[in-house]
C-alpha atoms as a PDB file:
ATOM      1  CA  UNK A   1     -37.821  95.984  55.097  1.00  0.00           C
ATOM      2  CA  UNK A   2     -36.313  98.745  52.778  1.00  0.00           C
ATOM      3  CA  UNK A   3     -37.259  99.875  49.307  1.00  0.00           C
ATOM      4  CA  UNK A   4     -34.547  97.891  48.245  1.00  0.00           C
ATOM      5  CA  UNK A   5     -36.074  94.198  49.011  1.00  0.00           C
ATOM      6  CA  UNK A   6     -38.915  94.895  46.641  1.00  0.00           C
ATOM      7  CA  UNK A   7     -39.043  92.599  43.823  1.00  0.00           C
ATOM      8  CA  UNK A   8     -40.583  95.368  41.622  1.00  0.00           C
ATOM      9  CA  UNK A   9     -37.520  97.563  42.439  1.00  0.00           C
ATOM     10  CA  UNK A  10     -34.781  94.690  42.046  1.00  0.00           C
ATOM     11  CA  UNK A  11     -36.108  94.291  38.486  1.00  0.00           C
ATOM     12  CA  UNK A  12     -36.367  97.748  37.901  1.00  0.00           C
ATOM     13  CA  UNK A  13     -32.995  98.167  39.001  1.00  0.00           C
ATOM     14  CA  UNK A  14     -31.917  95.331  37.171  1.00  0.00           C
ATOM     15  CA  UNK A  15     -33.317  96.605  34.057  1.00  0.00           C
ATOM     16  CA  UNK A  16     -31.865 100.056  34.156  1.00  0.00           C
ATOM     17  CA  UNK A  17     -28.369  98.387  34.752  1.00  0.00           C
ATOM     18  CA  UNK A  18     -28.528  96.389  31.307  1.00  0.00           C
ATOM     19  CA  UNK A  19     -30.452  99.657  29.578  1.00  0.00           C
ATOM     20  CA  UNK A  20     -27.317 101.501  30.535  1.00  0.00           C
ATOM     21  CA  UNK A  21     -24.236  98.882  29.617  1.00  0.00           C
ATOM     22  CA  UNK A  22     -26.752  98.441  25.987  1.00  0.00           C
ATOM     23  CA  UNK A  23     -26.763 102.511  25.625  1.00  0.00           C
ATOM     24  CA  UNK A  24     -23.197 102.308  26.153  1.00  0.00           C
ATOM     25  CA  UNK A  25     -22.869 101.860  22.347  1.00  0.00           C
ATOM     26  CA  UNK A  26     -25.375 104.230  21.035  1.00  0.00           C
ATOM     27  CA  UNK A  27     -23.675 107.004  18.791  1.00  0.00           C
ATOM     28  CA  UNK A  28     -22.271 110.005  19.960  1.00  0.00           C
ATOM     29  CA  UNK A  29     -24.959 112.179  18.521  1.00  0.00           C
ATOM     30  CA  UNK A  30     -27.448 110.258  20.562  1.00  0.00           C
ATOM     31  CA  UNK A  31     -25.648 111.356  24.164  1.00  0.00           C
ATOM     32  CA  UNK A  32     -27.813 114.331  24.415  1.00  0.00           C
ATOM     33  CA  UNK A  33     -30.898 112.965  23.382  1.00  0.00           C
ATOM     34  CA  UNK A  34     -32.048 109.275  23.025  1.00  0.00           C
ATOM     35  CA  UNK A  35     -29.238 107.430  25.216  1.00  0.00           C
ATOM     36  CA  UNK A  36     -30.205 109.839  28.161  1.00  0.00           C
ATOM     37  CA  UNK A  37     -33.706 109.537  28.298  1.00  0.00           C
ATOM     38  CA  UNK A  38     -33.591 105.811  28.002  1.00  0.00           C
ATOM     39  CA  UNK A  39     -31.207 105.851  30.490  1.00  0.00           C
ATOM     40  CA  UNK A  40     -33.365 108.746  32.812  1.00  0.00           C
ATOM     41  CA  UNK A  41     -36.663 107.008  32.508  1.00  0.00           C
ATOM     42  CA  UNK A  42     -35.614 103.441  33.635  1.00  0.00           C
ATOM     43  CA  UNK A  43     -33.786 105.098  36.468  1.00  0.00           C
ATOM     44  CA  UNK A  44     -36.893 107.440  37.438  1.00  0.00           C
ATOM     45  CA  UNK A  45     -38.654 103.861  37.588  1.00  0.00           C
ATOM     46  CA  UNK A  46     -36.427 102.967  40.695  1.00  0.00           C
ATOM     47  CA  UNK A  47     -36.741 106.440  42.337  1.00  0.00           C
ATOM     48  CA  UNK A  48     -40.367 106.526  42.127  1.00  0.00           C
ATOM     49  CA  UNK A  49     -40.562 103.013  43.320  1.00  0.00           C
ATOM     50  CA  UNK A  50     -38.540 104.024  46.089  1.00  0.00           C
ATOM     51  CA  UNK A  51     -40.397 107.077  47.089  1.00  0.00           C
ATOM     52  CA  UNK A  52     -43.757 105.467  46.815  1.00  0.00           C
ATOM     53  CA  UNK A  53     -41.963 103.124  49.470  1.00  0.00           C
ATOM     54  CA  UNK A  54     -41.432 105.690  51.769  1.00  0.00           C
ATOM     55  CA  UNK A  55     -45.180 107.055  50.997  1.00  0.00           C
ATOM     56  CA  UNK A  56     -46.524 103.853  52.052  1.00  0.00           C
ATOM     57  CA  UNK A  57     -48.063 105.340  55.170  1.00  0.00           C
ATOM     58  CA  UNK A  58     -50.667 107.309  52.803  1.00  0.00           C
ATOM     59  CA  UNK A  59     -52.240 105.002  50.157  1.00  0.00           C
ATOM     60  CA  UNK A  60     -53.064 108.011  47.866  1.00  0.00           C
ATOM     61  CA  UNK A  61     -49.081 108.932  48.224  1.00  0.00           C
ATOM     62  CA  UNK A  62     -48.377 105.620  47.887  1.00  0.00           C
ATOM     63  CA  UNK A  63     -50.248 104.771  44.597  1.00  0.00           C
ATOM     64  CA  UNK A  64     -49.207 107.681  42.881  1.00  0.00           C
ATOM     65  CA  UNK A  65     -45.461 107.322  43.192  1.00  0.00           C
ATOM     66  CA  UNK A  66     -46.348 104.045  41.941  1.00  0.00           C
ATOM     67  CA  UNK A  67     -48.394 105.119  39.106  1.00  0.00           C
ATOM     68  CA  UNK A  68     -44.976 107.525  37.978  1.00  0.00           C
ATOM     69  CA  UNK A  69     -43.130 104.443  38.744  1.00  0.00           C
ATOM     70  CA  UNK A  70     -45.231 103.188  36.009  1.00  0.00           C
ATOM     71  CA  UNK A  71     -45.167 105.594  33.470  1.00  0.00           C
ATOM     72  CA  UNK A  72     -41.948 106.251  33.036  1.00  0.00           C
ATOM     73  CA  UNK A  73     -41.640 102.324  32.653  1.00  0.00           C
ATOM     74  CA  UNK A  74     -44.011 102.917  29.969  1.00  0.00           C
ATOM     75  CA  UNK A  75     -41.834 105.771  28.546  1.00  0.00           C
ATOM     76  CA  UNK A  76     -38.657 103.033  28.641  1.00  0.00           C
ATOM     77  CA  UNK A  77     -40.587 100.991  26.280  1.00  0.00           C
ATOM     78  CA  UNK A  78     -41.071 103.817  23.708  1.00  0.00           C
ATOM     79  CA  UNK A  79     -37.410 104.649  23.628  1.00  0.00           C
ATOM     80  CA  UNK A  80     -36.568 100.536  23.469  1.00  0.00           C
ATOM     81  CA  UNK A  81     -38.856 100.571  20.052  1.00  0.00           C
ATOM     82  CA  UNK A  82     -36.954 103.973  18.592  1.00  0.00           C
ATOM     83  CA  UNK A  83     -33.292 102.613  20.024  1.00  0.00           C
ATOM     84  CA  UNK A  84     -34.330  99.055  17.892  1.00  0.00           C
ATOM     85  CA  UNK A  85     -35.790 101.265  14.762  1.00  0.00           C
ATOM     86  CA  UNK A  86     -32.467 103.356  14.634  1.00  0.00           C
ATOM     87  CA  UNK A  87     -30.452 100.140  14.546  1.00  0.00           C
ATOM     88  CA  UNK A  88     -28.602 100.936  17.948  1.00  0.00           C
ATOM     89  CA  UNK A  89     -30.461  97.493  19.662  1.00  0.00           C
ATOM     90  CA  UNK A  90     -31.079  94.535  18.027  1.00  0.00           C
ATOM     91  CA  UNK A  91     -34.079  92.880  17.728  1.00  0.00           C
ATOM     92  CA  UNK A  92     -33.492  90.202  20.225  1.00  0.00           C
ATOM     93  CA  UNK A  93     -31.988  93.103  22.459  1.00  0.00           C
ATOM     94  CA  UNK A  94     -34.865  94.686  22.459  1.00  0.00           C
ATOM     95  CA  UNK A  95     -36.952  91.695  22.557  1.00  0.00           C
ATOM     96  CA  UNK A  96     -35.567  90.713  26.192  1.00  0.00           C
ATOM     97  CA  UNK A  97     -35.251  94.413  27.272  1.00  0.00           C
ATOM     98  CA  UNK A  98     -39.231  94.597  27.230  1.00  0.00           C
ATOM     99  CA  UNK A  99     -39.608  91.577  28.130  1.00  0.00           C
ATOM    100  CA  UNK A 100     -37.980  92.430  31.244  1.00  0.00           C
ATOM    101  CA  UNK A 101     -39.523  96.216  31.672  1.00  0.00           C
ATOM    102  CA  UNK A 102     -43.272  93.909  30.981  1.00  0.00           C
ATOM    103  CA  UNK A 103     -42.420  92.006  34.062  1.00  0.00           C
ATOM    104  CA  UNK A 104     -41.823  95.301  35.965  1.00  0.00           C
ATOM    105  CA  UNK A 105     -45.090  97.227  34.871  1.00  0.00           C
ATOM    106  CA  UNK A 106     -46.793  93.725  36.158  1.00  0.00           C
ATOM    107  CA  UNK A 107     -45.147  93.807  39.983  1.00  0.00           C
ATOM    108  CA  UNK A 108     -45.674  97.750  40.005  1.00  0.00           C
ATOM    109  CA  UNK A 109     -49.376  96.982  38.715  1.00  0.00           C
ATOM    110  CA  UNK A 110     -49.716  94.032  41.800  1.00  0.00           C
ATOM    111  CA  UNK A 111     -48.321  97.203  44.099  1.00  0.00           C
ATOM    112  CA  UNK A 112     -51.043  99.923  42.835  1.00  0.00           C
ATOM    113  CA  UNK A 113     -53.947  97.053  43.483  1.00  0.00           C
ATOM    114  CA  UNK A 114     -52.461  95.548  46.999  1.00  0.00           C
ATOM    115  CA  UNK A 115     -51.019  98.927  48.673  1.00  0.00           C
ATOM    116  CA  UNK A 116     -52.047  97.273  52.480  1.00  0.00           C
ATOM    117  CA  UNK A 117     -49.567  94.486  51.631  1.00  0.00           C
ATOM    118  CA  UNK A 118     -46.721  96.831  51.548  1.00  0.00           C
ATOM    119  CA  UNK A 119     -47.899  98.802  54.532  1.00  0.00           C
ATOM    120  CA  UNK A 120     -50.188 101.084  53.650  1.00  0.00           C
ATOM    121  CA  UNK A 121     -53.782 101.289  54.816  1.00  0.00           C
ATOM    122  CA  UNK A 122     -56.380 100.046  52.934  1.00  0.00           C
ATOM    123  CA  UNK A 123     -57.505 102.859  50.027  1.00  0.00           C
ATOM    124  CA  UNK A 124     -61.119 104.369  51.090  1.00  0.00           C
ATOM    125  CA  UNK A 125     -64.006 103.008  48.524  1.00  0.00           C
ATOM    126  CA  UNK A 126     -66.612 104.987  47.518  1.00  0.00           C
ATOM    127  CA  UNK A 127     -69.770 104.759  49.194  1.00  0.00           C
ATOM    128  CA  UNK A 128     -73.176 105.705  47.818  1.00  0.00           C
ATOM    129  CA  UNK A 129     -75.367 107.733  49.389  1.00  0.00           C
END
């Protein structure tokens, strides 16, 4: 299986598609600023997913791809709430946009705790001495 039959990276990818035809819109003034790092962070959520894919052999690798992954969906979410504030979305724009980047940050989450189930080896647990 490739990166690309991940669920967490089809919604990613899904979401970054709809961020871009939205930003489309934005002003001009906003090129250079707001519309690209909308448009940057929900792409670097695909990327990372991606690379954490092909990390899967190392759990540590793994997880923290998938911990970027999740940050800069994290970051998407900030720039949603300014995009809304500045009257470039509207509310029920934005409403569905997080909605959507939510439902990502929950299948990256269920990647971070369940690495084995995507092929990595089990994480090491600390043992006490």
């Amino acid at each position: 299986m490739g990166f690309q039959k991940l669920l967490a990276y089809q919604k990613g990818y899904q979401l970054a598609l709809k961020i871009f035809k939205l930003s489309i819109n934005f002003p001009k003034e906003e090129r250079y600023s707001l519309t690209d790092q909308v448009r940057k962070s929900s792409r670097s959520v695909c990327a990372n997913i991606a690379e954490a894919y092909r990390k899967r052999k190392y759990p540590r690798h793994f997880v923290s791809k998938l911990s970027d992954a999740d940050a800069e969906n994290s970051e998407t979410q900030v720039w949603l709430e300014i995009s809304k504030d500045c009257g470039y979305l509207t509310a029920s724009e934005k409403k569905e946009l997080l909605e959507h980047s939510v439902e990502v940050g929950r299948l990256i989450q269920y990647m971070i705790s369940r690495p084995e189930k995507f092929g990595s080896e089990k994480l090491p647990t600390a043992t006490a001495n």
